[in-house]
PDB file of N, CA and C in Angstrom:
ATOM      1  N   UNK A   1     155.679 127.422 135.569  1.00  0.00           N
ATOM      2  CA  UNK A   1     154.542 128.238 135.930  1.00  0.00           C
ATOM      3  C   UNK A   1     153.492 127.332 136.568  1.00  0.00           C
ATOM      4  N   UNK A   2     152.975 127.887 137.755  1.00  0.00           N
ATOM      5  CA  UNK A   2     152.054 127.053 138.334  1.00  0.00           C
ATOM      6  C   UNK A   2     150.500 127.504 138.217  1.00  0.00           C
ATOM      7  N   UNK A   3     150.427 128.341 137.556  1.00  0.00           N
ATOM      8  CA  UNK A   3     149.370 128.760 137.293  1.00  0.00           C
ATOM      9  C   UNK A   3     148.862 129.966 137.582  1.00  0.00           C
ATOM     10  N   UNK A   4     149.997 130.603 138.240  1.00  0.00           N
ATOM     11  CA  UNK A   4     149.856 131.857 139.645  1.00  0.00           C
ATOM     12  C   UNK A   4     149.880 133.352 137.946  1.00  0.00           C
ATOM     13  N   UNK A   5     148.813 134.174 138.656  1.00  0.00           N
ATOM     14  CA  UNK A   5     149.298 135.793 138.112  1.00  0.00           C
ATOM     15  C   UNK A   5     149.561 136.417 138.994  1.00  0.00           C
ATOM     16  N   UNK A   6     150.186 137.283 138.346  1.00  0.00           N
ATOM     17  CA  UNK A   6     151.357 138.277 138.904  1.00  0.00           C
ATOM     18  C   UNK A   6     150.900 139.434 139.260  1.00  0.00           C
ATOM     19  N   UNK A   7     150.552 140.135 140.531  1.00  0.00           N
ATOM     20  CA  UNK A   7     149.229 141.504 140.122  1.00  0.00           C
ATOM     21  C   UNK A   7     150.259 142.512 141.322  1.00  0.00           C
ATOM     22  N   UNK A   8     150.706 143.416 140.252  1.00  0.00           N
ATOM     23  CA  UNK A   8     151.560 144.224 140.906  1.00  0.00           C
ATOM     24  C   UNK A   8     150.035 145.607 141.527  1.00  0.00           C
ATOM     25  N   UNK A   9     150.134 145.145 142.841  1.00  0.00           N
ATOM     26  CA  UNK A   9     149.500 146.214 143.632  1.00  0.00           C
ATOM     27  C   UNK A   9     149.648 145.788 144.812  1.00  0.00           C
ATOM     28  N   UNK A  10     149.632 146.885 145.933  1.00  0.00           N
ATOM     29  CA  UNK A  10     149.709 147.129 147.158  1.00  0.00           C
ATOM     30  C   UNK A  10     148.952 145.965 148.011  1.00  0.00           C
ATOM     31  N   UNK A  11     147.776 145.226 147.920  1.00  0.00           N
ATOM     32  CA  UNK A  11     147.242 144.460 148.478  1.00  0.00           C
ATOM     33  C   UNK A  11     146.590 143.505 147.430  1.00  0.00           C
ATOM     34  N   UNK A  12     146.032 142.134 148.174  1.00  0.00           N
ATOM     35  CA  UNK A  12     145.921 141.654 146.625  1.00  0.00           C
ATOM     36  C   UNK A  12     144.900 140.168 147.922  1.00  0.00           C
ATOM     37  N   UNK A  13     143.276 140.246 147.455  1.00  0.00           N
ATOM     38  CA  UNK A  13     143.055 139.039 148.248  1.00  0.00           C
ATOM     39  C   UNK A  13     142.013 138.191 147.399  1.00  0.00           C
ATOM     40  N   UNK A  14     142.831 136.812 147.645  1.00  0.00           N
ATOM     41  CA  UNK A  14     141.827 135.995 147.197  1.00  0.00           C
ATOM     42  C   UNK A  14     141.209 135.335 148.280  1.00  0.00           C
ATOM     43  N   UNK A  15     139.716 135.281 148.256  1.00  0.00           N
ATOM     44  CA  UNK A  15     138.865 134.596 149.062  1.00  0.00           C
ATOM     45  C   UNK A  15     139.454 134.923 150.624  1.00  0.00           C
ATOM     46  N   UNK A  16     139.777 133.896 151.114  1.00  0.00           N
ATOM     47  CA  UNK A  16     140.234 134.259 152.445  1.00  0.00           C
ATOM     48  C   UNK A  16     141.844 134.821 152.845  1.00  0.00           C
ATOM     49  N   UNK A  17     142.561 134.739 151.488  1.00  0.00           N
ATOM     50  CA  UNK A  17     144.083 134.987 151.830  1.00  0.00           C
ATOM     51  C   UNK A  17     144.190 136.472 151.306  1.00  0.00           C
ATOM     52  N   UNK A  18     144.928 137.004 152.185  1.00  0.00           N
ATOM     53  CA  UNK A  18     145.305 138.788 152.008  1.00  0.00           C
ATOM     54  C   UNK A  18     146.419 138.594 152.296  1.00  0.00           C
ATOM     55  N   UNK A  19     147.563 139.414 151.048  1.00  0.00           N
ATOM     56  CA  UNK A  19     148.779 138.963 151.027  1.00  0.00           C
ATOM     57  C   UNK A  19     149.181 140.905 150.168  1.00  0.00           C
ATOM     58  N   UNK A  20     150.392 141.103 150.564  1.00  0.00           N
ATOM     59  CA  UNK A  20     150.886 142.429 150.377  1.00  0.00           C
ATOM     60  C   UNK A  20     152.774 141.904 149.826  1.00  0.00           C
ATOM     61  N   UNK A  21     152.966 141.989 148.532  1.00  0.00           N
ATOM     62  CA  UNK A  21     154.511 142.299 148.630  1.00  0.00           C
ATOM     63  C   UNK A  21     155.793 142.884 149.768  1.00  0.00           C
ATOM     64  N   UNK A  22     155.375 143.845 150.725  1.00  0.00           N
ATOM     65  CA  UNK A  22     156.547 144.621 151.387  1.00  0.00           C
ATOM     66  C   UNK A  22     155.767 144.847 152.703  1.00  0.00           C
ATOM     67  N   UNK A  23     156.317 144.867 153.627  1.00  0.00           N
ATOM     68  CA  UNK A  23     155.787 146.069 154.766  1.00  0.00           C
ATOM     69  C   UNK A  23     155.658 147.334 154.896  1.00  0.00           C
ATOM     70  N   UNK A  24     155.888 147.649 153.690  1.00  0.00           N
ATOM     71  CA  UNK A  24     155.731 149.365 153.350  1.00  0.00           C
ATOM     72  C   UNK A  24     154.068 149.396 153.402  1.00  0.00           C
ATOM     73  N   UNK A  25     153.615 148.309 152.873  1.00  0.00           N
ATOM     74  CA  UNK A  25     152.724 148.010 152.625  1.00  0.00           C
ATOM     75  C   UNK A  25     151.133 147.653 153.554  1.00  0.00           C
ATOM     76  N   UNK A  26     151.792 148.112 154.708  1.00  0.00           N
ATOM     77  CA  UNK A  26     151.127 147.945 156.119  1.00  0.00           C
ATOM     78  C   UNK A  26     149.840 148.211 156.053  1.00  0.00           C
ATOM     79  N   UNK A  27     149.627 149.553 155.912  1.00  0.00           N
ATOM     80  CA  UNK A  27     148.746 150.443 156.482  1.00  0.00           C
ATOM     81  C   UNK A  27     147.552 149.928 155.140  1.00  0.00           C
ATOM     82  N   UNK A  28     147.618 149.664 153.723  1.00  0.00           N
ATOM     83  CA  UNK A  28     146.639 149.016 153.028  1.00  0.00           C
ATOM     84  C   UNK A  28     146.216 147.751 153.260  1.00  0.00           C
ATOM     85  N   UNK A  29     146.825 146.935 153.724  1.00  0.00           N
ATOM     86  CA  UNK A  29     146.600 145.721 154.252  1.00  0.00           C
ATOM     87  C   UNK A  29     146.086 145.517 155.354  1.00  0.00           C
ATOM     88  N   UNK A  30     146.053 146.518 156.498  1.00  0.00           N
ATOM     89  CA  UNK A  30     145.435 145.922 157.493  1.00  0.00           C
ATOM     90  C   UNK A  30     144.350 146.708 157.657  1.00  0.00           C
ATOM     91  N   UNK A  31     144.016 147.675 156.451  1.00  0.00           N
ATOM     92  CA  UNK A  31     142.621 148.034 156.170  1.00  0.00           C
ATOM     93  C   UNK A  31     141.694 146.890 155.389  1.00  0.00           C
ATOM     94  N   UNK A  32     142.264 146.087 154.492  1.00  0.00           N
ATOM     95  CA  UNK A  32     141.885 145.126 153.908  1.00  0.00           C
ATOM     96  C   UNK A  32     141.098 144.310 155.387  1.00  0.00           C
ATOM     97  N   UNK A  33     142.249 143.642 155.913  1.00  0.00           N
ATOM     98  CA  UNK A  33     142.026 142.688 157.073  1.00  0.00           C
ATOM     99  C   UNK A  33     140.742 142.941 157.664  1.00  0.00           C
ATOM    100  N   UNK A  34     140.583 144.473 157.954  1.00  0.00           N
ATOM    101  CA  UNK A  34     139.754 144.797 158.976  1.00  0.00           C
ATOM    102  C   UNK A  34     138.444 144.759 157.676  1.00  0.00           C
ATOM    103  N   UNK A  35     138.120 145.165 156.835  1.00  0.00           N
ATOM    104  CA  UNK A  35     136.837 145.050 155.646  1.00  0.00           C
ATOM    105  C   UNK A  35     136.701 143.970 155.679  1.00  0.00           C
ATOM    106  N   UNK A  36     137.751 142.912 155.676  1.00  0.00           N
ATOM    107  CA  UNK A  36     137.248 141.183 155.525  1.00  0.00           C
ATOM    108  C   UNK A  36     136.534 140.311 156.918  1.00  0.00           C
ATOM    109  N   UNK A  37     136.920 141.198 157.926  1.00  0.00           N
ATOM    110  CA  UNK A  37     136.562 140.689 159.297  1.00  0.00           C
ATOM    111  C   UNK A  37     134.841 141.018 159.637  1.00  0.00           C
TER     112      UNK A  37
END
């Protein structure tokens, strides 16, 4: 274990990294992207 948790949801960002499990996963994530911009 490196220290990492495990956070089962659709989008998930720390500080500057936005990271999504699947490409199903599109359309929440690049709403994220665009709120962080």
């Amino acid at each position: 274990n490196a220290g990492a948790t495990y956070v089962d949801a659709p989008v998930v960002t720390d500080g500057n990294i936005i990271t999504s499990p699947h490409y199903k996963h599109l359309g929440p994530w690049m709403k994220e992207v665009l709120q962080q911009s």
